[in-house]
C-alpha atoms as a PDB file:
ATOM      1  CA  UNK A   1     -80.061 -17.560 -34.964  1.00  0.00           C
ATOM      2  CA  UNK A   2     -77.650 -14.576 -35.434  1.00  0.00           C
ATOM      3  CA  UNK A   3     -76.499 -13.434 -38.823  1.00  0.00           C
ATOM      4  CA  UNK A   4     -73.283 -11.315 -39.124  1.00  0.00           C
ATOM      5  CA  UNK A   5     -73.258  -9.651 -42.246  1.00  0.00           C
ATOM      6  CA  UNK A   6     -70.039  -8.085 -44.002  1.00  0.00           C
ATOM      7  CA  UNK A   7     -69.969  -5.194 -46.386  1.00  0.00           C
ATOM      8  CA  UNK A   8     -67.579  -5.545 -48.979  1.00  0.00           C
ATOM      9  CA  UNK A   9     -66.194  -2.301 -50.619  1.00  0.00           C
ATOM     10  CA  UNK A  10     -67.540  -1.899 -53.937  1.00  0.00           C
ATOM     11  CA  UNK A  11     -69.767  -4.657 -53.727  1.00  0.00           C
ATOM     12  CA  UNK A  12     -73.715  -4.456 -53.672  1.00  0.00           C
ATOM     13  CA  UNK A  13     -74.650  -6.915 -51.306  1.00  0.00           C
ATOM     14  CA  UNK A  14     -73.225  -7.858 -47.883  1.00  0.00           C
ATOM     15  CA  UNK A  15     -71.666 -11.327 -47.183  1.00  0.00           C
ATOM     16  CA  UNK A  16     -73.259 -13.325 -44.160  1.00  0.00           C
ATOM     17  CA  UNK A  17     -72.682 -16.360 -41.974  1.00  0.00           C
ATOM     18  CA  UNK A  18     -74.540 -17.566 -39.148  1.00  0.00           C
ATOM     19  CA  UNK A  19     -74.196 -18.089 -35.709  1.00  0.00           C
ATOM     20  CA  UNK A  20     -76.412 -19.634 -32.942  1.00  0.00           C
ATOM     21  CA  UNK A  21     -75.384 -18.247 -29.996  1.00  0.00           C
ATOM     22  CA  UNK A  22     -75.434 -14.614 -29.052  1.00  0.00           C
ATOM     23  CA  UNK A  23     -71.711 -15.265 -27.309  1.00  0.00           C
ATOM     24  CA  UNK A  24     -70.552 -16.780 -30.782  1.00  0.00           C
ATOM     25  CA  UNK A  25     -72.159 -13.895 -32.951  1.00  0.00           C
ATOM     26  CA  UNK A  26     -70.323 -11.164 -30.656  1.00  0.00           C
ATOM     27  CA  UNK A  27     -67.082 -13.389 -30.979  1.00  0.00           C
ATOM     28  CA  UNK A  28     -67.559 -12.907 -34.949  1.00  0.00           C
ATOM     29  CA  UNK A  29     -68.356  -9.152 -34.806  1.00  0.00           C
ATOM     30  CA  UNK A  30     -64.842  -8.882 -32.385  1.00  0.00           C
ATOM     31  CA  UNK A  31     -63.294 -10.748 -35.080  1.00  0.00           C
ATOM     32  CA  UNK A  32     -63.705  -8.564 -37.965  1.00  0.00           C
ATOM     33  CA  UNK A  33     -63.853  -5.505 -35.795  1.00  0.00           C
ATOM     34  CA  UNK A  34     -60.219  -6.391 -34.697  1.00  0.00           C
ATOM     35  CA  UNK A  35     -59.156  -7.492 -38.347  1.00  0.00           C
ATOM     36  CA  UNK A  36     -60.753  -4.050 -39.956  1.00  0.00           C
ATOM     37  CA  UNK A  37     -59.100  -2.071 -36.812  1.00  0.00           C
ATOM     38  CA  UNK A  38     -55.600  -3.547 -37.727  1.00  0.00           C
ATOM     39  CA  UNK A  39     -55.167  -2.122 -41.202  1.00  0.00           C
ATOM     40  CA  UNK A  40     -53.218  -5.191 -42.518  1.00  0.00           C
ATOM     41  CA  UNK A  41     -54.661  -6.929 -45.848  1.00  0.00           C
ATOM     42  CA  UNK A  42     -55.108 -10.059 -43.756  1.00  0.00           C
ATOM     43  CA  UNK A  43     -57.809 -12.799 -45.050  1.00  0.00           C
ATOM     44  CA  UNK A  44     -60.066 -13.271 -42.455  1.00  0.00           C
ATOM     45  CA  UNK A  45     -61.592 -16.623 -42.875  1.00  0.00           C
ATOM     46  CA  UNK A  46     -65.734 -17.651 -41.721  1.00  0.00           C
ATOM     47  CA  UNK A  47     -67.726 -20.230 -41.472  1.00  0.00           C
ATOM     48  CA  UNK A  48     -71.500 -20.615 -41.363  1.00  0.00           C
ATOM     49  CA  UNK A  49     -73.454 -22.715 -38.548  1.00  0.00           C
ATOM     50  CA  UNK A  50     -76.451 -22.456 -40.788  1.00  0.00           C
ATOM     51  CA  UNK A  51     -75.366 -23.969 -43.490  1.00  0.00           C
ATOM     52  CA  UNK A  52     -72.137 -25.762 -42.537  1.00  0.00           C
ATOM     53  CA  UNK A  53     -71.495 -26.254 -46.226  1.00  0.00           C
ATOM     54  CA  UNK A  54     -70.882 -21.821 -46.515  1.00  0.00           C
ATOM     55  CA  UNK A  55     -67.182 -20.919 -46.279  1.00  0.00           C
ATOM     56  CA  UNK A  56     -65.881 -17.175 -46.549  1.00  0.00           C
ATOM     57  CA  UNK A  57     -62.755 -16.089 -46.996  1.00  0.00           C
ATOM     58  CA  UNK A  58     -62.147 -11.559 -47.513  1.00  0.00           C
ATOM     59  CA  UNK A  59     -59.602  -9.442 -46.990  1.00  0.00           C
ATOM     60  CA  UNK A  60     -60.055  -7.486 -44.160  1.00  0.00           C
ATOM     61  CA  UNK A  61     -58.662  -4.233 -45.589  1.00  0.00           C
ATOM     62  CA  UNK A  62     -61.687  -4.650 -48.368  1.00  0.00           C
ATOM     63  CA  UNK A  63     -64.740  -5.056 -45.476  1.00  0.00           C
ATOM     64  CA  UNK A  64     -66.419  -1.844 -45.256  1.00  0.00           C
ATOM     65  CA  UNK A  65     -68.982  -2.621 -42.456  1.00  0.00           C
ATOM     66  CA  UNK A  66     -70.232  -5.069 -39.929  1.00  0.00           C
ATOM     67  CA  UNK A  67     -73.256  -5.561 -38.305  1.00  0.00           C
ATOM     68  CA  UNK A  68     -75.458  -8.548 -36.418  1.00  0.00           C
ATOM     69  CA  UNK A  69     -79.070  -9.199 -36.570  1.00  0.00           C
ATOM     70  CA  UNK A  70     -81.256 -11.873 -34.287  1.00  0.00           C
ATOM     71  CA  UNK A  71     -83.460 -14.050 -36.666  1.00  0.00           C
ATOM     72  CA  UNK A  72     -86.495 -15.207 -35.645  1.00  0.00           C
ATOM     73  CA  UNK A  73     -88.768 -17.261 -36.802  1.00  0.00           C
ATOM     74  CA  UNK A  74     -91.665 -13.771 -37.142  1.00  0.00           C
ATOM     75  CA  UNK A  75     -89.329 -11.518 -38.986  1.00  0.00           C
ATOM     76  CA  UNK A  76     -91.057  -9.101 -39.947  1.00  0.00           C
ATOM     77  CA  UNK A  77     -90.541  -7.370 -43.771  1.00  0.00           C
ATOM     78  CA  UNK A  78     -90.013 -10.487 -45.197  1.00  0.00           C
ATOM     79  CA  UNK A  79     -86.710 -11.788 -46.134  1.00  0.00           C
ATOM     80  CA  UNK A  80     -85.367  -8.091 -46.935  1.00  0.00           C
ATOM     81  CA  UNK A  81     -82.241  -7.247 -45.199  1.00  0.00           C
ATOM     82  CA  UNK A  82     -82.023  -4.576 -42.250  1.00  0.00           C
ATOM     83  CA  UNK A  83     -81.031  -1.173 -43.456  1.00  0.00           C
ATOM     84  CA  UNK A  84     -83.067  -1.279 -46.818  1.00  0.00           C
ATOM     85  CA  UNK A  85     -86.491  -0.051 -47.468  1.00  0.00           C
ATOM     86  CA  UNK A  86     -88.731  -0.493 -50.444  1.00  0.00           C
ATOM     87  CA  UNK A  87     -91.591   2.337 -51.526  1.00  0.00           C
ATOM     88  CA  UNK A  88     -94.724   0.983 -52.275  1.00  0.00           C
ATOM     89  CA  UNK A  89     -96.641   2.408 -55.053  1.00  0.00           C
ATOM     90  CA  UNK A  90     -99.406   4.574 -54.728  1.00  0.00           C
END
């Protein structure tokens, strides 16, 4: 399972759907790569395989950042997403 996960200016945490295939995630990520590129306030409009239920709709002149990550089953770090880091105390 792939997750694509959107930035959102001024927003703390990303938006995400799901894809299965690494051909559909990549399809996604030229998606919003083309919609951010364009630089017209266009909704772009996702939905999740995950959870088929998940529905996103953003404006692409809002999304700040894109990125995929491969799920596994042994992710390691827990359910914390890429990018962020937590200190342990000492």
């Amino acid at each position: 399972m792939f997750t694509i996960d959107l930035s959102i200016k001024n927003t703390a945490f990303p938006i995400s759907v799901q894809r299965k295939s690494t051909e559909d995630a990549e399809a996604v990520y030229q998606l919003i790569l083309a919609a951010m590129r364009s630089g017209n306030p266009d909704i772009v409009e996702l939905k999740c395989e995950g959870k088929t239920e998940k529905k996103i709709a953003v404006r692409a002149s809002e999304i700040s950042g894109v990125q995929i990550v491969q799920k596994d089953g042994t992710a390691v770090g827990g359910a914390r997403p890429p990018g962020f880091f937590a200190l342990a105390a000492e």
